[in-house]
PDB file of N, CA and C in Angstrom:
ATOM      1  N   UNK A   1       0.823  -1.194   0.000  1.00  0.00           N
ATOM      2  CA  UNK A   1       0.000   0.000   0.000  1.00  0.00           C
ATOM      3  C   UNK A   1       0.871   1.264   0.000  1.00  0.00           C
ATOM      4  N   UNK A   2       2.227   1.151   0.634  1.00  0.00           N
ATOM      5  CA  UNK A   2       2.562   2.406   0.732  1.00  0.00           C
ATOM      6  C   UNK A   2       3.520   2.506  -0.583  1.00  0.00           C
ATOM      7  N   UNK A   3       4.098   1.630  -1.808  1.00  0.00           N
ATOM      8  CA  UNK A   3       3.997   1.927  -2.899  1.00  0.00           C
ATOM      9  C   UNK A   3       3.217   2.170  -3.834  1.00  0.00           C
ATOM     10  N   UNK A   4       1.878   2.306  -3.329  1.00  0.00           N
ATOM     11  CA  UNK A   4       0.810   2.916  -4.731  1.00  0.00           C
ATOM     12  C   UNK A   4       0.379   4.202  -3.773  1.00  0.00           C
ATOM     13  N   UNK A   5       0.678   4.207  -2.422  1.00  0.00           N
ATOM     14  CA  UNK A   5       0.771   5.756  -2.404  1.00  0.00           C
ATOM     15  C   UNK A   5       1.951   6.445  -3.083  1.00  0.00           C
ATOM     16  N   UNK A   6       2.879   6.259  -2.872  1.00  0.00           N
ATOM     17  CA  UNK A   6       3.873   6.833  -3.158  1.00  0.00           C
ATOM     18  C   UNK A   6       3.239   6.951  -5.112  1.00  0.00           C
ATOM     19  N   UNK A   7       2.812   6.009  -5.620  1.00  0.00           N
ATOM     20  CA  UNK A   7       2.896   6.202  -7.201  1.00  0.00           C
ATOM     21  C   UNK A   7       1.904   7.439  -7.170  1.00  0.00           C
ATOM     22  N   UNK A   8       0.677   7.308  -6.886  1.00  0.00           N
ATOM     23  CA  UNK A   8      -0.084   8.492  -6.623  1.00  0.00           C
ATOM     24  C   UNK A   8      -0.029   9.470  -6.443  1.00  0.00           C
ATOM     25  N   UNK A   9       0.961   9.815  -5.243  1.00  0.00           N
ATOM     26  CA  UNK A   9       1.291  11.104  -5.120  1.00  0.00           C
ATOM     27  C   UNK A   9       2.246  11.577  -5.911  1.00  0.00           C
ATOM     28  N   UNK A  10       3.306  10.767  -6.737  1.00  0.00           N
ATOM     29  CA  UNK A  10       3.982  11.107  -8.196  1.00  0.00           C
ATOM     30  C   UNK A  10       3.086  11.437  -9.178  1.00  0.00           C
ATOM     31  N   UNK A  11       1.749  11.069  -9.372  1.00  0.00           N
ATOM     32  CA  UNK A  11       0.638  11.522 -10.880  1.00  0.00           C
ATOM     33  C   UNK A  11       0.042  12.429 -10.364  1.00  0.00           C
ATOM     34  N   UNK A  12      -0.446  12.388  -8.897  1.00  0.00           N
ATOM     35  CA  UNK A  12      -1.104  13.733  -8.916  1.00  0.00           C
ATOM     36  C   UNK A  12      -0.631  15.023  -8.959  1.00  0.00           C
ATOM     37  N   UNK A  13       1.162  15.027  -8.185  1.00  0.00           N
ATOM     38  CA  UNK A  13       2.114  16.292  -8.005  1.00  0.00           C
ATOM     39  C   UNK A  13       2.180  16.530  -9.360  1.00  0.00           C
ATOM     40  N   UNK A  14       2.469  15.947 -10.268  1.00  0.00           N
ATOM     41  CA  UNK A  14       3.188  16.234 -11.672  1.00  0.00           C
ATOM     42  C   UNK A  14       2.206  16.593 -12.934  1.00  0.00           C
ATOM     43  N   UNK A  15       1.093  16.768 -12.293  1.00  0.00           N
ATOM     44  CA  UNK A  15      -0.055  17.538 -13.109  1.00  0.00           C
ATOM     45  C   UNK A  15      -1.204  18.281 -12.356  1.00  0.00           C
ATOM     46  N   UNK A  16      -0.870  19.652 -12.694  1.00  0.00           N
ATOM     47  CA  UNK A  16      -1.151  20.728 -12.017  1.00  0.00           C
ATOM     48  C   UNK A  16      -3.084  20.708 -12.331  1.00  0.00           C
ATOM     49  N   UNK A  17      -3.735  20.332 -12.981  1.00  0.00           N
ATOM     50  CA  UNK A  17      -4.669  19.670 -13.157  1.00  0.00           C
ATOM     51  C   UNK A  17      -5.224  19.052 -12.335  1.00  0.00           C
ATOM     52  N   UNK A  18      -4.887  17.381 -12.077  1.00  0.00           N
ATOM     53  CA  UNK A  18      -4.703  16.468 -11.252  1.00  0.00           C
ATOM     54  C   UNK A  18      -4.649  17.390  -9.717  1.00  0.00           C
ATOM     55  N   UNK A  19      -3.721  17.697  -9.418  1.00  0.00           N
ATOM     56  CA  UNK A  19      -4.014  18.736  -7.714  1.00  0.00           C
ATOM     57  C   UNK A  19      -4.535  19.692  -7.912  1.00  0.00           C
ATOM     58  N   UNK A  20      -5.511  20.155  -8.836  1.00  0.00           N
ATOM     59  CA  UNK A  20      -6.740  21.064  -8.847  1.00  0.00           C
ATOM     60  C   UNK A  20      -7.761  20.483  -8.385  1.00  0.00           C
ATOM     61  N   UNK A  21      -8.153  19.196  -8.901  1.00  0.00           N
ATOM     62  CA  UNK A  21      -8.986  18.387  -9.010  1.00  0.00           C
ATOM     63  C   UNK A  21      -9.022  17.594  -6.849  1.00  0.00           C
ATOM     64  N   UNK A  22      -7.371  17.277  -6.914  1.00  0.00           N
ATOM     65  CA  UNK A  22      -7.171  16.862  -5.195  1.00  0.00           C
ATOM     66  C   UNK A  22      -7.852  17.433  -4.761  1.00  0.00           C
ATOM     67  N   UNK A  23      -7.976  18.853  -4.808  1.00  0.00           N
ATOM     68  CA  UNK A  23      -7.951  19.815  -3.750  1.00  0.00           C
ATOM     69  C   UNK A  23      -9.587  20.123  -3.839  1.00  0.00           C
ATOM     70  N   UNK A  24     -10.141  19.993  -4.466  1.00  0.00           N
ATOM     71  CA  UNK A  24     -11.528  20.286  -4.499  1.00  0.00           C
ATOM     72  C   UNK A  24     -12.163  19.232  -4.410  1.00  0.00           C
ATOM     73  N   UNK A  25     -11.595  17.859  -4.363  1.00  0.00           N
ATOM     74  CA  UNK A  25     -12.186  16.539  -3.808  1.00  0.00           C
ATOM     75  C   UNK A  25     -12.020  16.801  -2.335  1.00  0.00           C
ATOM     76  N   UNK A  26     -10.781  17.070  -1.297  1.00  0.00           N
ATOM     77  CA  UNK A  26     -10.588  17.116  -0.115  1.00  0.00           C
ATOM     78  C   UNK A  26     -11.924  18.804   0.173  1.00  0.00           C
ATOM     79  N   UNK A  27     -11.895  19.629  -0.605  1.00  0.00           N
ATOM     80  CA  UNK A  27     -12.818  20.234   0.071  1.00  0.00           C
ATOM     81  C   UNK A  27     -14.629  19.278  -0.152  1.00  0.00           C
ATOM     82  N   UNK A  28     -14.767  19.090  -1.047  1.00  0.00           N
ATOM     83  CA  UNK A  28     -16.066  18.238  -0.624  1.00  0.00           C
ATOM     84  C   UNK A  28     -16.426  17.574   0.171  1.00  0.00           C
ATOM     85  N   UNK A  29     -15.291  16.612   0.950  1.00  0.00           N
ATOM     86  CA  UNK A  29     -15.018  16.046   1.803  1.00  0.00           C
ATOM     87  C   UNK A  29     -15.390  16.669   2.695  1.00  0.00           C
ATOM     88  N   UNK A  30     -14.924  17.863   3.037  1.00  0.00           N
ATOM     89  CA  UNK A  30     -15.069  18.227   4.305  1.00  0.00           C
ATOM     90  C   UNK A  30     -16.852  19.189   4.175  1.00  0.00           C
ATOM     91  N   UNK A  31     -17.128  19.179   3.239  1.00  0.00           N
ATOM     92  CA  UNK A  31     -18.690  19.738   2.756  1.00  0.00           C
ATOM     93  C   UNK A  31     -19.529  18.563   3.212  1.00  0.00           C
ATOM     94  N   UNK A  32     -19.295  17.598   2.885  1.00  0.00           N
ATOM     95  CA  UNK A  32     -19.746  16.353   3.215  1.00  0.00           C
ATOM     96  C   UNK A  32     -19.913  15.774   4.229  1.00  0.00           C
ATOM     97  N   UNK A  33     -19.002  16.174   5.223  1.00  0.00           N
ATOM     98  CA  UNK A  33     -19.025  16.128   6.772  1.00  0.00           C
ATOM     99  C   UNK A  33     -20.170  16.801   7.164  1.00  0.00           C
ATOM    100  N   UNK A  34     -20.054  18.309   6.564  1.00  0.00           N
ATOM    101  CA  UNK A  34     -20.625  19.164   7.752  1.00  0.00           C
ATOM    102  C   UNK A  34     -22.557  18.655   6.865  1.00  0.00           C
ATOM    103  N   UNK A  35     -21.852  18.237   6.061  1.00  0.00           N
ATOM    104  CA  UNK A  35     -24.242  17.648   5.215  1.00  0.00           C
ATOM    105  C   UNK A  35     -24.533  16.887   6.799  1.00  0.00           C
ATOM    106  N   UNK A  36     -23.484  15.715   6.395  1.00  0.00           N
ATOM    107  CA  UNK A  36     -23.885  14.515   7.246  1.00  0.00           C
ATOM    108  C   UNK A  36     -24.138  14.828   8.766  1.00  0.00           C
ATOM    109  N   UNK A  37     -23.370  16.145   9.227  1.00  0.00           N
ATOM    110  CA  UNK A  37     -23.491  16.438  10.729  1.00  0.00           C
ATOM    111  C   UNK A  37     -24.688  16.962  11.392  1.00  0.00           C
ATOM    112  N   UNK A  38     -25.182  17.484   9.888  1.00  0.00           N
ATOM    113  CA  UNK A  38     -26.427  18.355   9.828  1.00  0.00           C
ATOM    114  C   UNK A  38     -27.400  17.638   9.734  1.00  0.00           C
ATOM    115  N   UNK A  39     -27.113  16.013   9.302  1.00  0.00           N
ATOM    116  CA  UNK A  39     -28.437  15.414   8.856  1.00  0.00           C
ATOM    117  C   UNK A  39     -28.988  15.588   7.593  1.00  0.00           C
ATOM    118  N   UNK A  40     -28.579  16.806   6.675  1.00  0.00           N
ATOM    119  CA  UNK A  40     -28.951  16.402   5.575  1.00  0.00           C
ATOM    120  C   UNK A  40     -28.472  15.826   4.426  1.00  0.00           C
ATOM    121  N   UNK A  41     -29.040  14.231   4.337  1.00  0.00           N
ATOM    122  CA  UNK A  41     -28.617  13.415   3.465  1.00  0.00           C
ATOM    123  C   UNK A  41     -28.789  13.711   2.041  1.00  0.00           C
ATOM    124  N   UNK A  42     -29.833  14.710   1.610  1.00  0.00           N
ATOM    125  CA  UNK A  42     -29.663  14.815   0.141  1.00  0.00           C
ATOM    126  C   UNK A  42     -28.206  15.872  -0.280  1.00  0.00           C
ATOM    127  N   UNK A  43     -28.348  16.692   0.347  1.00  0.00           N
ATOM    128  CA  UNK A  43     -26.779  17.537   0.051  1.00  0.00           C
ATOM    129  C   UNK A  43     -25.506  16.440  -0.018  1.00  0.00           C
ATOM    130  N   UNK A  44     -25.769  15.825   0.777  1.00  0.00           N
ATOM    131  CA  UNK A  44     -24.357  15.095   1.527  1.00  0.00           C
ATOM    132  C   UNK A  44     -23.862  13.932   0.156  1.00  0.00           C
ATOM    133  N   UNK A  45     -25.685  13.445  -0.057  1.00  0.00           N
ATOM    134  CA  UNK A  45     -25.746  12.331  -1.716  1.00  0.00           C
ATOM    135  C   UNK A  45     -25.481  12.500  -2.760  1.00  0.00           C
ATOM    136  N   UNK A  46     -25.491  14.241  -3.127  1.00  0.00           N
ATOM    137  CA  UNK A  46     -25.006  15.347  -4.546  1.00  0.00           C
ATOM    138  C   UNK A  46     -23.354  15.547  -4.192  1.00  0.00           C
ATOM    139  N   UNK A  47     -23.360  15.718  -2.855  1.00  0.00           N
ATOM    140  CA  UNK A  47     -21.817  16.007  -3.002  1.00  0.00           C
ATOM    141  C   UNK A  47     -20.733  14.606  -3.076  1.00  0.00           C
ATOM    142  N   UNK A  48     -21.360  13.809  -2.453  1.00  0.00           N
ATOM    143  CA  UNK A  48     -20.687  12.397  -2.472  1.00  0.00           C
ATOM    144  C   UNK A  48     -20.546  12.003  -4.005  1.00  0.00           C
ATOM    145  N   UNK A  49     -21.875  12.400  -4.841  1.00  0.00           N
ATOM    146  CA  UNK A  49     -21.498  11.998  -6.291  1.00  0.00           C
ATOM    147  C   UNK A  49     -20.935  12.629  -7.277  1.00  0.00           C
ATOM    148  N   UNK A  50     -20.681  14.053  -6.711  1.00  0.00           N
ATOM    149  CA  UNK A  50     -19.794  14.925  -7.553  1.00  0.00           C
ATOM    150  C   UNK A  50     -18.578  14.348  -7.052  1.00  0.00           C
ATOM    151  N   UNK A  51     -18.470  13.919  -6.079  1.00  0.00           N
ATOM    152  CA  UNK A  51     -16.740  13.888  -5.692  1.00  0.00           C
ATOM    153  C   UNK A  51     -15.895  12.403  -6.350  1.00  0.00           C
ATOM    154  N   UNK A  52     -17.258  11.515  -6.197  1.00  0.00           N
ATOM    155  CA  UNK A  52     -17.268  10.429  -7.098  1.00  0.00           C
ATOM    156  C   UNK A  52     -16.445  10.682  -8.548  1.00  0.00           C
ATOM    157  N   UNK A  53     -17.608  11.469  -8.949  1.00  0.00           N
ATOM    158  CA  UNK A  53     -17.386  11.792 -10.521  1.00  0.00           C
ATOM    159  C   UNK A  53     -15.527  12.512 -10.791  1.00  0.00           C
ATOM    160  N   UNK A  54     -15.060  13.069  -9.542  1.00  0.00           N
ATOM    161  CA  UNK A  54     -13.860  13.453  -9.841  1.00  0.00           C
ATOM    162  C   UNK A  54     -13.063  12.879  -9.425  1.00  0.00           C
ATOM    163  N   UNK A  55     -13.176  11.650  -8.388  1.00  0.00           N
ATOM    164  CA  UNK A  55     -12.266  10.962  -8.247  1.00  0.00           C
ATOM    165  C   UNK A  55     -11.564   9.792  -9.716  1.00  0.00           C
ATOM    166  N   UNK A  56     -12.706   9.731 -10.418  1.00  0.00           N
ATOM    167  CA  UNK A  56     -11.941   9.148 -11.941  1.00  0.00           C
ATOM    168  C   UNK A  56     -11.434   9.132 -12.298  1.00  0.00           C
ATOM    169  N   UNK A  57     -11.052  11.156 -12.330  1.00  0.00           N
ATOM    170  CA  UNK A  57     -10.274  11.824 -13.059  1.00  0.00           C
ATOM    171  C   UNK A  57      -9.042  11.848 -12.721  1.00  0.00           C
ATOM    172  N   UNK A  58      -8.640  11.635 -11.683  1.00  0.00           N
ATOM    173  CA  UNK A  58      -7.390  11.177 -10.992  1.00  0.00           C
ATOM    174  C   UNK A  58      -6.553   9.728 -11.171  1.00  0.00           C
ATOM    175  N   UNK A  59      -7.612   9.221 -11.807  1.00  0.00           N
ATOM    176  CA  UNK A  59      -6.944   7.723 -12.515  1.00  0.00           C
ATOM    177  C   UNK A  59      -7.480   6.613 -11.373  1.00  0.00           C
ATOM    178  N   UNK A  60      -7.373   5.248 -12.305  1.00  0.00           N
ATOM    179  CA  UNK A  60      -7.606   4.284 -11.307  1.00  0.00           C
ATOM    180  C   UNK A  60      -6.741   4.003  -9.919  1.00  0.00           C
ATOM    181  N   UNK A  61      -5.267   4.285 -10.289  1.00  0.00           N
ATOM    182  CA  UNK A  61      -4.328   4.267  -9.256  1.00  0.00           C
ATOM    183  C   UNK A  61      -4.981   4.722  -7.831  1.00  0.00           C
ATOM    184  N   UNK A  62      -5.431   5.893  -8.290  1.00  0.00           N
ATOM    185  CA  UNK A  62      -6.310   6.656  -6.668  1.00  0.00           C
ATOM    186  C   UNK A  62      -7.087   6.227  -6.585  1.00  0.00           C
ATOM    187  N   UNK A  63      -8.101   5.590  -7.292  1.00  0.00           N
ATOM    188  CA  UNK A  63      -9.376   5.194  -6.895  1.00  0.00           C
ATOM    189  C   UNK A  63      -8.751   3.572  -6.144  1.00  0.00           C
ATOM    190  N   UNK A  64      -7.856   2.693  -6.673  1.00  0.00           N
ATOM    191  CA  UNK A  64      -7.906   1.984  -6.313  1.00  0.00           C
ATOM    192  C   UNK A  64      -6.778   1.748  -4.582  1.00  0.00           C
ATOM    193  N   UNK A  65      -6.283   2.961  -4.519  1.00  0.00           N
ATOM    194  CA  UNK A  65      -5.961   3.534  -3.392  1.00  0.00           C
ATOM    195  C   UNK A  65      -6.743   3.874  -1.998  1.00  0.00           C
ATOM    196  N   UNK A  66      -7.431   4.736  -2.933  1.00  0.00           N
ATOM    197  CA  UNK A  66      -8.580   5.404  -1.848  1.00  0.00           C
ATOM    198  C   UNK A  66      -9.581   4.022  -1.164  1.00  0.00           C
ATOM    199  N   UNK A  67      -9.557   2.726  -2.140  1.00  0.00           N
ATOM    200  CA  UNK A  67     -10.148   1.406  -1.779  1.00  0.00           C
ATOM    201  C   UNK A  67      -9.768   1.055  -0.623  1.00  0.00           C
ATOM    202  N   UNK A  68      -8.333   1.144  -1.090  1.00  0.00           N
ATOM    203  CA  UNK A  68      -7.168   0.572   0.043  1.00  0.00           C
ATOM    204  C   UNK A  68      -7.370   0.708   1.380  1.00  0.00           C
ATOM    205  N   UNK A  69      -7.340   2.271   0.958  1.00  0.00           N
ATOM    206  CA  UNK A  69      -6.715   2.863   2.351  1.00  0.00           C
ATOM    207  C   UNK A  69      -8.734   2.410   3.445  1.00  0.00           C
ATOM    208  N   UNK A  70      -9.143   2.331   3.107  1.00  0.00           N
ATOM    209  CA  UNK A  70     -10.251   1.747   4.013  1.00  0.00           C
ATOM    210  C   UNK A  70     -10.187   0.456   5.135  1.00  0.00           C
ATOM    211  N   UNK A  71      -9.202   0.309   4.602  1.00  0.00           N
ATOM    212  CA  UNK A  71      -8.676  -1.179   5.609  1.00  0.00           C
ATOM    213  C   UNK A  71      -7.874  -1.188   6.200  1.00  0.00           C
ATOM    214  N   UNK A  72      -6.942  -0.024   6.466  1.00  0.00           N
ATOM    215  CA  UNK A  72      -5.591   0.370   6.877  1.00  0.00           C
ATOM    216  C   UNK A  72      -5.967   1.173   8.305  1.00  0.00           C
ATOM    217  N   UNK A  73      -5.715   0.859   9.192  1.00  0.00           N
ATOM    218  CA  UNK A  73      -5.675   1.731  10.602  1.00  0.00           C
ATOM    219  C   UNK A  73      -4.588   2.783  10.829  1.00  0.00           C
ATOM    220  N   UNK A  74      -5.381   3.889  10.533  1.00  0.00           N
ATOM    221  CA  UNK A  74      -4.484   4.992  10.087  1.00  0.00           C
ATOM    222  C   UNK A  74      -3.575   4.988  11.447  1.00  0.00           C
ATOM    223  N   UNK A  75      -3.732   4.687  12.787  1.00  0.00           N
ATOM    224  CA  UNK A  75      -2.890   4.409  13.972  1.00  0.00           C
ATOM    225  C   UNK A  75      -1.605   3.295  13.314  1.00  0.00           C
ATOM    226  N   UNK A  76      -1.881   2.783  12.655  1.00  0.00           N
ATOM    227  CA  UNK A  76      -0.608   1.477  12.192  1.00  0.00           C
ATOM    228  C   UNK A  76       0.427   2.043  11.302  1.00  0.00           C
ATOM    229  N   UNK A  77       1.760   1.498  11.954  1.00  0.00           N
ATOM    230  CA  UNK A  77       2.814   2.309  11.186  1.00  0.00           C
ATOM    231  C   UNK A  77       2.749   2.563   9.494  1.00  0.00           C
ATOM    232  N   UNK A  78       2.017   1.978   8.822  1.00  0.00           N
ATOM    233  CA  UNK A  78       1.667   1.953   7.275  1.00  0.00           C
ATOM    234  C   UNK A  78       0.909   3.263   7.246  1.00  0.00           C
ATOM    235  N   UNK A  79      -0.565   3.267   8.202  1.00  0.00           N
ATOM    236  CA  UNK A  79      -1.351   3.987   8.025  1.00  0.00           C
ATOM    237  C   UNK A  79      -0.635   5.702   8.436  1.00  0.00           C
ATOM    238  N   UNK A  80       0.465   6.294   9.046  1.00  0.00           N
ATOM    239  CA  UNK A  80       1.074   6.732   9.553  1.00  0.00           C
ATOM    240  C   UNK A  80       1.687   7.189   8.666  1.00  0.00           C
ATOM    241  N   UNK A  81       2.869   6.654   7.772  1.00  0.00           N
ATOM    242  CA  UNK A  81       3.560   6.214   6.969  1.00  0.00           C
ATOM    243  C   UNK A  81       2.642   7.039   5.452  1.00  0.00           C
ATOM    244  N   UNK A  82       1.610   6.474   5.072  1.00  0.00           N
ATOM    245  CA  UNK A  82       1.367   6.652   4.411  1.00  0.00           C
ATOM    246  C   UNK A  82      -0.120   8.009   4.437  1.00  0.00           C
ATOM    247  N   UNK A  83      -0.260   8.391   5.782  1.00  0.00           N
ATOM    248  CA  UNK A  83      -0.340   9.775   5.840  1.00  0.00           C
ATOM    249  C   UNK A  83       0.605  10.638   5.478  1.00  0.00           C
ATOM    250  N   UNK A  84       1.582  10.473   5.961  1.00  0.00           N
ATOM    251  CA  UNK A  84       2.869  11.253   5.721  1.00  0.00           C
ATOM    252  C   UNK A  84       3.095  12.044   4.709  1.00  0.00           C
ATOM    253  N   UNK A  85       2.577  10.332   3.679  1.00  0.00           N
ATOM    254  CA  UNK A  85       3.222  10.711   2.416  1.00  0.00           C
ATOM    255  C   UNK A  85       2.138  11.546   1.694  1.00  0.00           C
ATOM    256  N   UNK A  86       0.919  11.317   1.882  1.00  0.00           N
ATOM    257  CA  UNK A  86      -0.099  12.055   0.748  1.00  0.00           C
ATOM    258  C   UNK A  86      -0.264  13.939   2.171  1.00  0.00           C
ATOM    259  N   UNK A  87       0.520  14.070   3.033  1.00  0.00           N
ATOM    260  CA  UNK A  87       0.108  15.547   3.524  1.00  0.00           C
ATOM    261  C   UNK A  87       1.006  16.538   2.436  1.00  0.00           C
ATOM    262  N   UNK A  88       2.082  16.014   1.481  1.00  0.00           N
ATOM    263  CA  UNK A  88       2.144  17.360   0.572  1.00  0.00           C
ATOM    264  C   UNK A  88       1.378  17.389  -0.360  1.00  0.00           C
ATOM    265  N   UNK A  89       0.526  16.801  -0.408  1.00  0.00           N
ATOM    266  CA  UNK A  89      -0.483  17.024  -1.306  1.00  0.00           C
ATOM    267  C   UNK A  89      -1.432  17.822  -1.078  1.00  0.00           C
ATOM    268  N   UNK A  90      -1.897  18.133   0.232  1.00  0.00           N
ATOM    269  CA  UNK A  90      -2.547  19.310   1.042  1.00  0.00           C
ATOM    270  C   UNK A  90      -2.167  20.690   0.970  1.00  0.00           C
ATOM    271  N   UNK A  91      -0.720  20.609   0.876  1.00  0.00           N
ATOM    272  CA  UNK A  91      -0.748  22.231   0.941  1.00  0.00           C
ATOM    273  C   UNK A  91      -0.726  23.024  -0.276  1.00  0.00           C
ATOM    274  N   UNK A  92      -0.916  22.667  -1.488  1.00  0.00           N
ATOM    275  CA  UNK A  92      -1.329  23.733  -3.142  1.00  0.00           C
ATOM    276  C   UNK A  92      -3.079  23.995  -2.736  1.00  0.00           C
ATOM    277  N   UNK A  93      -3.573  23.133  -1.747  1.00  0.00           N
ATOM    278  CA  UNK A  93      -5.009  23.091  -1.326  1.00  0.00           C
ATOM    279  C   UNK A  93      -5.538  24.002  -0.605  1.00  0.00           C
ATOM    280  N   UNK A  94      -4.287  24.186  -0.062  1.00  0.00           N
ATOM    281  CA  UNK A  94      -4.751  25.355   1.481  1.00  0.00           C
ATOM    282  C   UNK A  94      -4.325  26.673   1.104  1.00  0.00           C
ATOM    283  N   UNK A  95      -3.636  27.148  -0.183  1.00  0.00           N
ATOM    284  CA  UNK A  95      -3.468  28.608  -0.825  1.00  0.00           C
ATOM    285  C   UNK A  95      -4.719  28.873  -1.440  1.00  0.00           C
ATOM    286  N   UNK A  96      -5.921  28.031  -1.915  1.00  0.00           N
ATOM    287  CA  UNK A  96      -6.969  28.107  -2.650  1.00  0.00           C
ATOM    288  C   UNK A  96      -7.994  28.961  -1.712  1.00  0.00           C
TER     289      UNK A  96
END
């Protein structure tokens, strides 16, 4: 797992595109939180499927990443490890 992060975060850094796209998936994410906190599930179901729709665009590599990482206890040195590696991918996100 922590070599198809590592490949990932090589396709997404190296197309300025690609971390346009990161960065407005991680903000839905957090749009998505605040639906679900609120209780409302239809916002939360539009934004879940827009984010869907752009996770594609990032290639299967991430999608089949983002699979991954669901089974990984982000407490476990992998899960740790491979936070690490996708937090520079956060910050072209946080100038937006």
């Amino acid at each position: 797992m922590v070599t198809a992060t590592r490949r990932v975060v090589e396709i997404i850094s190296s197309d300025p595109a690609k971390i346009e796209t990161y960065c407005v998936i991680g903000n839905l994410g957090v749009q998505i939180e605040d639906a679900s906190k609120a209780k409302d599930k239809k916002t939360a179901d539009v934004l879940t499927e827009k984010m869907r729709g752009l996770e594609k665009q990032l290639g299967p590599e991430y999608l089949s990443l983002m699979y991954g990482l669901q089974t990984i206890d982000p407490e476990s040195d992998d899960g740790v490890e491979i936070d690490a590696m996708l937090k520079p991918l956060d910050r072209p996100c946080a100038l937006e």
